[in-house]
C-alpha atoms as a PDB file:
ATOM      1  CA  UNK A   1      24.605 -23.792   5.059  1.00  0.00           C
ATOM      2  CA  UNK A   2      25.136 -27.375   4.754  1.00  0.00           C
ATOM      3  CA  UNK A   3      26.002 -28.845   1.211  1.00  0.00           C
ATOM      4  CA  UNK A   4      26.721 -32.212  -0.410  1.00  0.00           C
ATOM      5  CA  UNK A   5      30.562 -32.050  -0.924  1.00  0.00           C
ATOM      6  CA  UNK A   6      30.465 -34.619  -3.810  1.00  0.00           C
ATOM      7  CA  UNK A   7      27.663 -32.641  -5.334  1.00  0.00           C
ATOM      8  CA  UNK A   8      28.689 -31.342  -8.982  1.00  0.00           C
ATOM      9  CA  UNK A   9      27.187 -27.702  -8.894  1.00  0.00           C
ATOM     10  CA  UNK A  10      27.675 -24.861 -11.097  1.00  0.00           C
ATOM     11  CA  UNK A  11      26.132 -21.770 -11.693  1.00  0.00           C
ATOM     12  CA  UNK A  12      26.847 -18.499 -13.917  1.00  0.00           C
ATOM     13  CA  UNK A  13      24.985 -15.524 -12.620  1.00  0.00           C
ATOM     14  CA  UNK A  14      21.281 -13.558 -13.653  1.00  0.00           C
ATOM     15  CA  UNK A  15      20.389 -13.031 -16.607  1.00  0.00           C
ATOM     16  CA  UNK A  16      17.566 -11.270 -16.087  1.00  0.00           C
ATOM     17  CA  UNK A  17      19.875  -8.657 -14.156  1.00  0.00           C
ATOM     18  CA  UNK A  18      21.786  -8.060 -17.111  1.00  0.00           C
ATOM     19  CA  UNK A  19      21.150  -5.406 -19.467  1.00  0.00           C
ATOM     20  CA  UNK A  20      19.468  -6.226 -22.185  1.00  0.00           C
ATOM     21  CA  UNK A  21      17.877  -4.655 -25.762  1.00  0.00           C
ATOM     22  CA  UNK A  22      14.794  -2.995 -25.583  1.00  0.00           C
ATOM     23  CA  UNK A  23      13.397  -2.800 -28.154  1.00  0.00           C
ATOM     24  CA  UNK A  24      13.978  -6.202 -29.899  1.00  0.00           C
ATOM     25  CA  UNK A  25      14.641  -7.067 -33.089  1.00  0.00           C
ATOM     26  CA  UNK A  26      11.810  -7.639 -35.479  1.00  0.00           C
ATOM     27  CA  UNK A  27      11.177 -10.398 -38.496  1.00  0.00           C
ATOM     28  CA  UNK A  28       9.902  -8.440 -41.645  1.00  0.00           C
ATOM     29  CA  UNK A  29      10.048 -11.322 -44.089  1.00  0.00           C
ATOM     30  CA  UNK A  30      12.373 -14.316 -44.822  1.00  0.00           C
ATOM     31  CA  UNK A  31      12.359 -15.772 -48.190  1.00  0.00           C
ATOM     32  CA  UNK A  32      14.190 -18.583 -49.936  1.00  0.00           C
ATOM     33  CA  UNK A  33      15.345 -18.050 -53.284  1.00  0.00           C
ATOM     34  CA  UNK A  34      17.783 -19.141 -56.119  1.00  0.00           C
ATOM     35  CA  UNK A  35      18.730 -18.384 -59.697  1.00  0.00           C
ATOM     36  CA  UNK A  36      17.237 -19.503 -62.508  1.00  0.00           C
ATOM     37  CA  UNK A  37      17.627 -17.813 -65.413  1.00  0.00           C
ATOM     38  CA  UNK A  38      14.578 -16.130 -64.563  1.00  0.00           C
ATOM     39  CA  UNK A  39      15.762 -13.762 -61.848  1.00  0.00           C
ATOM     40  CA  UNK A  40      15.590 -10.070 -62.977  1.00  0.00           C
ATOM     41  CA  UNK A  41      17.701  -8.233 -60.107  1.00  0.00           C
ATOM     42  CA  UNK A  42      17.185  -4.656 -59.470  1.00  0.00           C
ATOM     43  CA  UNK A  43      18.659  -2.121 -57.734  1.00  0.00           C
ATOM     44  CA  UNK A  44      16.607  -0.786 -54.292  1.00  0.00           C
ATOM     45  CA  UNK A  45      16.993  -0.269 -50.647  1.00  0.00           C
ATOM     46  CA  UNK A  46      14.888  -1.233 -47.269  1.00  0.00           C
ATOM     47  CA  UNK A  47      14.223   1.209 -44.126  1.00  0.00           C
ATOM     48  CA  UNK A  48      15.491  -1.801 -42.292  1.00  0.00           C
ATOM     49  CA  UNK A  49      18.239  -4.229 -42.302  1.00  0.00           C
ATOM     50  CA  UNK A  50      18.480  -7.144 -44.035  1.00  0.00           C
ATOM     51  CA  UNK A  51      20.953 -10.333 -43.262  1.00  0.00           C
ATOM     52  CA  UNK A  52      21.085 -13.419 -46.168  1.00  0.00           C
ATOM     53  CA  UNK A  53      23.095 -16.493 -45.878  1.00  0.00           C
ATOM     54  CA  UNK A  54      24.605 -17.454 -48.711  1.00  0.00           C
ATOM     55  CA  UNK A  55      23.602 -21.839 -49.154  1.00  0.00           C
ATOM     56  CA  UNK A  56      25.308 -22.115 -52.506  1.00  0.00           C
ATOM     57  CA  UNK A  57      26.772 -20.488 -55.732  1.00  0.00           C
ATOM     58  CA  UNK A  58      28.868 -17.411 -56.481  1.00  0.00           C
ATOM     59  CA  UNK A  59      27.998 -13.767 -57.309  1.00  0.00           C
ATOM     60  CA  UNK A  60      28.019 -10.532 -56.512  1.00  0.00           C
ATOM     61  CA  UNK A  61      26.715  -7.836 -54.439  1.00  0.00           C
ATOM     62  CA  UNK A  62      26.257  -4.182 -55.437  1.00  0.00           C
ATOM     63  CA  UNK A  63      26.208  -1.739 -52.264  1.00  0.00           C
ATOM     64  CA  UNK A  64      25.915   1.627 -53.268  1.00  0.00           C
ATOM     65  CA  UNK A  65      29.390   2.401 -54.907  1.00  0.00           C
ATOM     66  CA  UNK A  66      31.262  -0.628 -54.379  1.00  0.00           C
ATOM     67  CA  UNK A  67      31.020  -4.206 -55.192  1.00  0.00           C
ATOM     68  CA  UNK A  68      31.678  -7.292 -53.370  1.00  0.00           C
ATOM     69  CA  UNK A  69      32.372 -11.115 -54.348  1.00  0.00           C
ATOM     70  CA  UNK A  70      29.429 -13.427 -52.029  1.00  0.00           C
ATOM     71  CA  UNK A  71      29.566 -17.677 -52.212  1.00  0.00           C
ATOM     72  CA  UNK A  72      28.190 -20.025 -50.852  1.00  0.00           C
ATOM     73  CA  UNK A  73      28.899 -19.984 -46.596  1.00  0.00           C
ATOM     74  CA  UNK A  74      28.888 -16.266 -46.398  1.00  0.00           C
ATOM     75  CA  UNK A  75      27.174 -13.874 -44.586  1.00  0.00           C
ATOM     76  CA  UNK A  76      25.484 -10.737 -45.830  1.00  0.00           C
ATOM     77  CA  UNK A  77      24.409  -7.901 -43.720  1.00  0.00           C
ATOM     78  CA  UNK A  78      22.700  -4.839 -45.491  1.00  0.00           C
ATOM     79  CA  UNK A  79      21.917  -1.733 -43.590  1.00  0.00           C
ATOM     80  CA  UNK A  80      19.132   0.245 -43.954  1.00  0.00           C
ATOM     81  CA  UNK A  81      18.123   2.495 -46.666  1.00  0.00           C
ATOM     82  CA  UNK A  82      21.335   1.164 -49.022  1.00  0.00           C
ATOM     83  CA  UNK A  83      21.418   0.840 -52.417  1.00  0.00           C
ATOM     84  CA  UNK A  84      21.842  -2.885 -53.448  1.00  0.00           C
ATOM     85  CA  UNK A  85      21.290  -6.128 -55.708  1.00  0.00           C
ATOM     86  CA  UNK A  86      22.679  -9.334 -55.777  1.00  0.00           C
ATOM     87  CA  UNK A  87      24.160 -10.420 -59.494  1.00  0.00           C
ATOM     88  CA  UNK A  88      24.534 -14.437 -59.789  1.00  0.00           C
ATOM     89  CA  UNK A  89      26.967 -16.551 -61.709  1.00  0.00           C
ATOM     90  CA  UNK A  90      25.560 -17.928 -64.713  1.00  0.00           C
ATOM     91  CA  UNK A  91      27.879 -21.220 -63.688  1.00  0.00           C
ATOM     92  CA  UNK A  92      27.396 -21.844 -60.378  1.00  0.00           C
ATOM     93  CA  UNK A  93      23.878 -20.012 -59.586  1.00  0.00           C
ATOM     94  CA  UNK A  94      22.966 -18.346 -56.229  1.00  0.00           C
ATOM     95  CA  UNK A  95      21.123 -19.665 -53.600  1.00  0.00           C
ATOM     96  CA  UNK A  96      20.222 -18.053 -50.128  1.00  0.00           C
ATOM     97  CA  UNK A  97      18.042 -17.258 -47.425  1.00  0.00           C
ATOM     98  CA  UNK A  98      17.094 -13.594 -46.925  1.00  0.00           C
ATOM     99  CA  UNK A  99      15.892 -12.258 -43.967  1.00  0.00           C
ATOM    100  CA  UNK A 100      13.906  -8.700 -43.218  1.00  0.00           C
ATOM    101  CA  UNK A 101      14.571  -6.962 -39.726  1.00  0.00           C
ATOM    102  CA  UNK A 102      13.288  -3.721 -37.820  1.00  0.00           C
ATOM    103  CA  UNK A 103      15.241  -2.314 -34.802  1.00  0.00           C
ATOM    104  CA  UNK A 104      18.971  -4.101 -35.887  1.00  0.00           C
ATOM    105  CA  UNK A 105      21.610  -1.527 -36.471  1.00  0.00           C
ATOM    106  CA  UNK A 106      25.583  -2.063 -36.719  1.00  0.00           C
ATOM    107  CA  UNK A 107      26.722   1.112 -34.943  1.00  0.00           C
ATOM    108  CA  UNK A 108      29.225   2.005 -37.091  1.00  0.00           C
ATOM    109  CA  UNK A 109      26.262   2.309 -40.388  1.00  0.00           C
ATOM    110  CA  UNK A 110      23.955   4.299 -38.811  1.00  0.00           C
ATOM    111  CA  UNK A 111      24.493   6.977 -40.572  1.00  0.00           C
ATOM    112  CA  UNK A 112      23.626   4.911 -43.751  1.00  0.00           C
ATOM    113  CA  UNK A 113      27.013   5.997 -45.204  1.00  0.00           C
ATOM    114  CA  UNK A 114      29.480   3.648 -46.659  1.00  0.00           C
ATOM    115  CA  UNK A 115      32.020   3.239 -43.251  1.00  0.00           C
ATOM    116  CA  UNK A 116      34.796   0.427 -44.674  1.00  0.00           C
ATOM    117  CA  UNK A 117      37.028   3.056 -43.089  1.00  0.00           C
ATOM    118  CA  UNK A 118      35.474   2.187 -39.480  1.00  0.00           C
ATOM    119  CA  UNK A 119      36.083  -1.448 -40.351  1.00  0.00           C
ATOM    120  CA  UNK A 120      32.447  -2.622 -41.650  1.00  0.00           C
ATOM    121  CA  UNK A 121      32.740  -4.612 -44.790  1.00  0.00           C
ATOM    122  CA  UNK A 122      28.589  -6.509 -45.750  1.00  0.00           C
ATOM    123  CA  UNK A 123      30.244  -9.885 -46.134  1.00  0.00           C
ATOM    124  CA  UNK A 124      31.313 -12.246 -43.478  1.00  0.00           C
ATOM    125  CA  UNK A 125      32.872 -15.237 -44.441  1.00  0.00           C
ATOM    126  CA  UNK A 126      32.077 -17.766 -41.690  1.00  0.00           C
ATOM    127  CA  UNK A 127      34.298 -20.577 -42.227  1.00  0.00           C
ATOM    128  CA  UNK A 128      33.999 -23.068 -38.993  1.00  0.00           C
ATOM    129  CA  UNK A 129      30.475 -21.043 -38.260  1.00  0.00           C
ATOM    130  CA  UNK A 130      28.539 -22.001 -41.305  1.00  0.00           C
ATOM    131  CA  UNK A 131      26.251 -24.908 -40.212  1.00  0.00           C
ATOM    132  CA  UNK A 132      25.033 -22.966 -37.345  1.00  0.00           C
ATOM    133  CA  UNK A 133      24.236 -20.403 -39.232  1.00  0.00           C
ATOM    134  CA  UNK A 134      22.889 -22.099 -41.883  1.00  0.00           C
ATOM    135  CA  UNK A 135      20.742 -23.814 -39.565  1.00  0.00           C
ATOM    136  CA  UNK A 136      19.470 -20.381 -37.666  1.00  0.00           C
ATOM    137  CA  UNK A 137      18.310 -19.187 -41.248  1.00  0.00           C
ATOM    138  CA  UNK A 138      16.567 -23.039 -42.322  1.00  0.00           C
ATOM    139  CA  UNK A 139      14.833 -23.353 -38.849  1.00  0.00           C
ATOM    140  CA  UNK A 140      13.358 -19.554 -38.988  1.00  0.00           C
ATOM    141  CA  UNK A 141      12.321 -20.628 -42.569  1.00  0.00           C
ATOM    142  CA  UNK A 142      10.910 -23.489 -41.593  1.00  0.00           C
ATOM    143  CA  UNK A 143       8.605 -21.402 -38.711  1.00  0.00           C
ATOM    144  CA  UNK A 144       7.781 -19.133 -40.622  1.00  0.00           C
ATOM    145  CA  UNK A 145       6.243 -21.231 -43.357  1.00  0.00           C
ATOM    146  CA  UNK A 146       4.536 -23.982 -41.259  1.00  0.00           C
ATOM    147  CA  UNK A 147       4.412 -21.516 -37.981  1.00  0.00           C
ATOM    148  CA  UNK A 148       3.451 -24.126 -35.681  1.00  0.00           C
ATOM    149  CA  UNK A 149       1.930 -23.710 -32.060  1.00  0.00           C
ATOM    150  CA  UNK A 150       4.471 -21.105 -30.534  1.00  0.00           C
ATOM    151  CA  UNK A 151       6.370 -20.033 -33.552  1.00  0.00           C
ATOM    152  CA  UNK A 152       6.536 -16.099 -32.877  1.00  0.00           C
ATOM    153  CA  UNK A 153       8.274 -17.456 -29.310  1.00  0.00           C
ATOM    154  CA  UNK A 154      10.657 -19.784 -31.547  1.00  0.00           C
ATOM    155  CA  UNK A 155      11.526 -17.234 -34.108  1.00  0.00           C
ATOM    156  CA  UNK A 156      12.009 -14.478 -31.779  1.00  0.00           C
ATOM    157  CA  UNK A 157      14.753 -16.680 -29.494  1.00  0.00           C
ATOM    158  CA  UNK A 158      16.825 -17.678 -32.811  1.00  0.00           C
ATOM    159  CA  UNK A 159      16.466 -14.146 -33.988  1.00  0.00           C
ATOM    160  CA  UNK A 160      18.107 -12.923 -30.975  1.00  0.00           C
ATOM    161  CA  UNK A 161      20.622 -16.024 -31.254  1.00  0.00           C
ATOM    162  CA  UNK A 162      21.554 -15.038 -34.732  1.00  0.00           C
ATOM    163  CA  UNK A 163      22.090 -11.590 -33.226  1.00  0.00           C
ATOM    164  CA  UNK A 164      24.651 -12.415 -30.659  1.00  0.00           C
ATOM    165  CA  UNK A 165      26.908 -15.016 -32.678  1.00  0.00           C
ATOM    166  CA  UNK A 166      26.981 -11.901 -35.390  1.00  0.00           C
ATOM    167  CA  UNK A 167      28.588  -9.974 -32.451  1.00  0.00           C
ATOM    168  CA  UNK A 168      30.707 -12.720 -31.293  1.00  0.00           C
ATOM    169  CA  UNK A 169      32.108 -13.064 -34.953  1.00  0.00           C
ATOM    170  CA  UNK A 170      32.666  -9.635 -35.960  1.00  0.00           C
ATOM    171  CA  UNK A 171      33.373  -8.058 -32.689  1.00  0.00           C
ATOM    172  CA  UNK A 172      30.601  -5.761 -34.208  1.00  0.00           C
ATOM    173  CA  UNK A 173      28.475  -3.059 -31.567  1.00  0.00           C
ATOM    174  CA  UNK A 174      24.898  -3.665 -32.706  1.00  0.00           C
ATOM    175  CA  UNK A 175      21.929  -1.430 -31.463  1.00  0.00           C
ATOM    176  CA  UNK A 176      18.312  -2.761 -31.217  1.00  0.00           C
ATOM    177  CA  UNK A 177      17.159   0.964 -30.949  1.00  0.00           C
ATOM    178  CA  UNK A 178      14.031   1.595 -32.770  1.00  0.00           C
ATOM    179  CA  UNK A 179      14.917   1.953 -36.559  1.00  0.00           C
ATOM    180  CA  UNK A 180      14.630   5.946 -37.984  1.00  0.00           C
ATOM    181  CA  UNK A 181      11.978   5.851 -41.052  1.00  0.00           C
ATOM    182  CA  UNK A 182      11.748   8.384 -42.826  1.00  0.00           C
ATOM    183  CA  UNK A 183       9.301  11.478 -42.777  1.00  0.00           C
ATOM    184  CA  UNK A 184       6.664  11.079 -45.298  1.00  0.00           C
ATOM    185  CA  UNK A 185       8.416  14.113 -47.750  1.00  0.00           C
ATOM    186  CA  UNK A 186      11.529  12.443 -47.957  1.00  0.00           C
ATOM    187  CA  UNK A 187       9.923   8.574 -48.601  1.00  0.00           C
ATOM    188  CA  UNK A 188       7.635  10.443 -51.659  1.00  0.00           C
ATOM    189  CA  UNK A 189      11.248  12.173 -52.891  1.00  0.00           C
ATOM    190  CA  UNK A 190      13.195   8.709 -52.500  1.00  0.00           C
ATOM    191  CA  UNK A 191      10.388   6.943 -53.948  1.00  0.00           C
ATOM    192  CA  UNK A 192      10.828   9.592 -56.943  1.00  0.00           C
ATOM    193  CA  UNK A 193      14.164   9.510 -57.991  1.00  0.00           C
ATOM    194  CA  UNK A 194      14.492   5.697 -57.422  1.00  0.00           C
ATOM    195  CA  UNK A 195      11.467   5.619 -60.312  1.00  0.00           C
ATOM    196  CA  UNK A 196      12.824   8.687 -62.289  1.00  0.00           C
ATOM    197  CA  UNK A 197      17.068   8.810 -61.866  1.00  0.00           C
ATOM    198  CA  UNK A 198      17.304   9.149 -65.900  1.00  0.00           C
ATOM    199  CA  UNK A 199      15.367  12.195 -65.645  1.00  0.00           C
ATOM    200  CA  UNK A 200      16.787  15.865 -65.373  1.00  0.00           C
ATOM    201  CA  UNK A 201      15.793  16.791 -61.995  1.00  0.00           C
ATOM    202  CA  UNK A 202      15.665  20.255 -59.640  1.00  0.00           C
ATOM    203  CA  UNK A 203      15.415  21.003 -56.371  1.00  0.00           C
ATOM    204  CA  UNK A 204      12.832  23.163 -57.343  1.00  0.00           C
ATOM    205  CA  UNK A 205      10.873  19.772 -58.778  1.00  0.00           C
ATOM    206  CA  UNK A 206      11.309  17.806 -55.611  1.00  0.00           C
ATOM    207  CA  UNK A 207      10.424  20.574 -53.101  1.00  0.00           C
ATOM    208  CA  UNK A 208       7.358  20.765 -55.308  1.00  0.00           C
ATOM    209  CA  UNK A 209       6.594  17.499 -55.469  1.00  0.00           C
ATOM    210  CA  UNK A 210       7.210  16.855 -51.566  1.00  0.00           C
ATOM    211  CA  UNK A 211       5.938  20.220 -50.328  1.00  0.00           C
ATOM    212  CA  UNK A 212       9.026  20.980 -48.802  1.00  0.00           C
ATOM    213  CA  UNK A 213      11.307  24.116 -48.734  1.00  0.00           C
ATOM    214  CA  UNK A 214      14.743  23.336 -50.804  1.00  0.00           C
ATOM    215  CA  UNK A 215      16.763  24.175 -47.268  1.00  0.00           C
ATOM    216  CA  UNK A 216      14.079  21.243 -45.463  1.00  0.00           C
ATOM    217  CA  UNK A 217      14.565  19.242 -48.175  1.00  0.00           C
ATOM    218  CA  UNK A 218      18.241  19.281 -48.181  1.00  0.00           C
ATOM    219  CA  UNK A 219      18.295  18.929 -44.590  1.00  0.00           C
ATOM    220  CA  UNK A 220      15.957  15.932 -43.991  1.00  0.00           C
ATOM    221  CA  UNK A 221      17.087  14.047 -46.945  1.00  0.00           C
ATOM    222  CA  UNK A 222      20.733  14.224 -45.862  1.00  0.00           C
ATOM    223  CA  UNK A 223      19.950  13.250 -42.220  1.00  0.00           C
ATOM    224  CA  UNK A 224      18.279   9.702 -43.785  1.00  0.00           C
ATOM    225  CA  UNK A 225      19.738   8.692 -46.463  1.00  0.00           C
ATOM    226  CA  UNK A 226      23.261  10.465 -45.974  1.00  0.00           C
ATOM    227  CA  UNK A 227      23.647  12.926 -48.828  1.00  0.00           C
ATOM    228  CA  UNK A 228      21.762  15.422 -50.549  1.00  0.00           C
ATOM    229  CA  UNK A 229      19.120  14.588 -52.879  1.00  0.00           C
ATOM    230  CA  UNK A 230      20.662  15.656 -56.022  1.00  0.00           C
ATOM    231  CA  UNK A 231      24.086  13.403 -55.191  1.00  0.00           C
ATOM    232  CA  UNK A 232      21.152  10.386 -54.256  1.00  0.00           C
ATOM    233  CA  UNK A 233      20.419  10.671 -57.936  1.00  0.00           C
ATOM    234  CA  UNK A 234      23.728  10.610 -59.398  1.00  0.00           C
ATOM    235  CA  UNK A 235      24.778   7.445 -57.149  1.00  0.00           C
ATOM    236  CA  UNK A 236      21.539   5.836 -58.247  1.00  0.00           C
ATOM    237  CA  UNK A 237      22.580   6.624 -61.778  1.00  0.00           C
ATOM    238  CA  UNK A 238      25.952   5.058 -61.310  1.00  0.00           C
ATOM    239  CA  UNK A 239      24.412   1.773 -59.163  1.00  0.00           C
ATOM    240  CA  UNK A 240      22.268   1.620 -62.249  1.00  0.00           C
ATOM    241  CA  UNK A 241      25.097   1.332 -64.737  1.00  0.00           C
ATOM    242  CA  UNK A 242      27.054  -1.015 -62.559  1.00  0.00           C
ATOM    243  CA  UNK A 243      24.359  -3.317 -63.175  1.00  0.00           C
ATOM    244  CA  UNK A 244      23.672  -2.608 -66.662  1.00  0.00           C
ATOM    245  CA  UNK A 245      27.319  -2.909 -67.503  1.00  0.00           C
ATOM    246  CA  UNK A 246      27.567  -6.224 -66.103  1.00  0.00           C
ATOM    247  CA  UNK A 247      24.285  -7.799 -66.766  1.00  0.00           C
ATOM    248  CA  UNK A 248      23.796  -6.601 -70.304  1.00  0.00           C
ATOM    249  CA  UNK A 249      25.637  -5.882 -73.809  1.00  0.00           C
ATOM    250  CA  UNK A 250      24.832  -2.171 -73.752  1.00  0.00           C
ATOM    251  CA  UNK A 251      28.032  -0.276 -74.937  1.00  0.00           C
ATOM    252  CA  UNK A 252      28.823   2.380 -72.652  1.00  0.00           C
ATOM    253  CA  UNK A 253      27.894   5.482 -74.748  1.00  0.00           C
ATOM    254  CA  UNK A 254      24.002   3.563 -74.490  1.00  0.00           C
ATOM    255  CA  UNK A 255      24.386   3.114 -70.776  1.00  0.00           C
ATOM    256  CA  UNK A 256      25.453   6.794 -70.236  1.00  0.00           C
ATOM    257  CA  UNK A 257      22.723   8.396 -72.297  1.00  0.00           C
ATOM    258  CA  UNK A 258      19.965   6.245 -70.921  1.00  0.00           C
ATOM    259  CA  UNK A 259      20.709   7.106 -67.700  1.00  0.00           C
ATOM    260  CA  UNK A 260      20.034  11.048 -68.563  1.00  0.00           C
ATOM    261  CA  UNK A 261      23.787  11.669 -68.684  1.00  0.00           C
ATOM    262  CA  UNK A 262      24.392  14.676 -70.821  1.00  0.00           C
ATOM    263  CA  UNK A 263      28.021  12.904 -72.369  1.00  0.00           C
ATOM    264  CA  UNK A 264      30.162   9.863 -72.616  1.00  0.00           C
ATOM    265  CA  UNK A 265      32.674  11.756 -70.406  1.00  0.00           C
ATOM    266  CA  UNK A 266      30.611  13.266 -68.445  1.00  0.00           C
ATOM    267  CA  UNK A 267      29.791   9.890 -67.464  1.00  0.00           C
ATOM    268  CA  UNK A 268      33.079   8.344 -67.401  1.00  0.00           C
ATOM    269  CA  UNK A 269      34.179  10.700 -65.292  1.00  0.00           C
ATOM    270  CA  UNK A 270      31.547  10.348 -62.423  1.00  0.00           C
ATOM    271  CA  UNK A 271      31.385   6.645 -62.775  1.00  0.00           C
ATOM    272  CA  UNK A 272      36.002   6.487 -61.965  1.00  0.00           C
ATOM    273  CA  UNK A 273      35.282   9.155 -59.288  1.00  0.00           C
ATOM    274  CA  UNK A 274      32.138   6.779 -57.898  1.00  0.00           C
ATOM    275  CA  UNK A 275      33.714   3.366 -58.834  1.00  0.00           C
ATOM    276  CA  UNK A 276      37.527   4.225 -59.072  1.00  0.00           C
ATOM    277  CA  UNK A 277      37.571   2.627 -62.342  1.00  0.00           C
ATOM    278  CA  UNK A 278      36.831   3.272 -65.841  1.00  0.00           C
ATOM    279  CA  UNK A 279      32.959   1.351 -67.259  1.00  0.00           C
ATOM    280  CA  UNK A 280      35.057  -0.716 -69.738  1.00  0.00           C
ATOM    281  CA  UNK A 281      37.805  -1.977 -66.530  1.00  0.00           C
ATOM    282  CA  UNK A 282      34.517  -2.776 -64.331  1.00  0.00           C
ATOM    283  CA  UNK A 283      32.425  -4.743 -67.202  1.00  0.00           C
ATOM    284  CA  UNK A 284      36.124  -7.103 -67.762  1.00  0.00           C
ATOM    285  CA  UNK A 285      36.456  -7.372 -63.967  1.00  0.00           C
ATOM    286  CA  UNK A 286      32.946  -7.970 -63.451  1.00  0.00           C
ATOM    287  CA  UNK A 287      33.455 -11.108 -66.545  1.00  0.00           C
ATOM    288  CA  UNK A 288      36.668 -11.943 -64.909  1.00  0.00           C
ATOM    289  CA  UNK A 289      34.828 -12.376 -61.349  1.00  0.00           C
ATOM    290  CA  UNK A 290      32.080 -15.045 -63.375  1.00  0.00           C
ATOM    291  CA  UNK A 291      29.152 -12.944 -62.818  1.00  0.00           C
ATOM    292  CA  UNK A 292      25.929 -12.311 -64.719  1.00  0.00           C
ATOM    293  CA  UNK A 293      27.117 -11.446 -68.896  1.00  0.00           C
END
């Protein structure tokens, strides 16, 4: 074959012989939004994951038992079917972008469980990488919301870009398999407690109310959402006093028999084995950190 020795020619390979995701990631929603006094955050969960960038401010996010400090340039990843909220500082106010999306799993969360032991923690601080992805979230924004000739095309490519500079900063393994939903039993239990925690509940109630033997019930409800449905109500309990603790002057005796808990102790007790601290040590911490009083 005859070439052009001073020619400057490089090329890297197929892609399109490379393996790649099928299915793709899907947009649910993005939204824009920042505090203003206004903001009333509760607790709830998605059957899908959801990323935010953090623009400005400082706060705090609630994930199921634990809690974690977010500012601005930060990353937050949320897997599916987690309890959360966001709690600003009343100083320096949050503001991010949110994003919705189907079919985007970290491997090590699948199971919906809590896996800091596997080495997944929700926030990435991005340091050198925030304008690009700061940029990522503004420009899908910015499609979505004018969603010019092409858009779908547009977002889809810097959906799938966002996806691979989260793997090449976290050394995360990330599945675009089809996300699990639910069965429809275990959505109309979920649904349930989520609206009725405070109340005393049976598993004789919720395989009524689903239609469902207890042994199904257990079963199902355990393979989505990670734990029985019983111990779903006590953590919801316990995200709900997290929040109330921090965003509110309720003592803690009021917190604990609002949330259907049959004593102070009782309470106390489940809340250090949830939280690993006391109510009164998280409400000072939770001052201490600048957050929502």
């Amino acid at each position: 074959m005859l070439y052009n020795k001073n020619m400057g020619n490089s090329r890297y390979g197929d892609v399109s012989q490379q393996p790649g995701p099928s299915p793709i990631p899907v947009l649910q929603y993005i939204s824009h939004s920042k505090y203003e006094q206004d903001w009333l955050s509760q607790v709830h969960s998605h059957p899908f994951t959801e990323l935010a960038f953090i623009v400005n401010g400082n706060g705090m996010l609630l994930l199921e038992s634990k809690q974690y400090s977010v500012s601005g340039g930060a990353l937050v990843i949320v897997p599916p079917n987690r309890q959360h909220t966001e709690i600003s500082s009343t100083q320096n106010p949050l503001e991010y972008y949110f994003l919705g999306v189907k079919n985007f799993i970290i491997e090590n969360t699948r199971d919906g469980t809590d896996r800091a032991d596997a080495g997944f923690c929700p926030v990435v601080e991005l340091s050198g990488s925030r304008s690009i992805f700061s940029d990522i979230f503004s420009d899908i924004f910015k499609e979505m919301k004018i969603r010019p000739l092409g858009y779908e095309l547009v977002v889809q490519g810097l959906l799938l870009k966002l996806s691979g500079l989260i793997i090449r900063k976290t050394g995360w393994k990330l599945s675009f398999a089809k996300t699990e939903e639910m069965s429809r039993g275990c959505a109309v239990i979920k649904e349930y407690i989520d609206n009725h925690y405070a109340d005393k509940i049976s598993l004789d109630d919720l395989a009524e109310i689903s239609c469902i033997s207890k042994y199904h019930l257990i079963h199902e409800f355990s393979r989505y959402i990670g734990m029985p449905p019983i111990e779903y109500q006590l953590k919801r309990r316990i995200q709900e006093s997290k929040y109330l603790l921090t965003s509110t002057e309720m003592s803690v005796a009021d917190v604990a028999f609002s949330l259907g808990f049959s004593s102070i102790g009782h309470f106390s007790r489940r809340f250090k084995q949830e939280v690993l601290c006391s109510p009164l040590q998280f409400r000072k911490q939770s001052r201490v950190n600048g957050t929502i009083s």
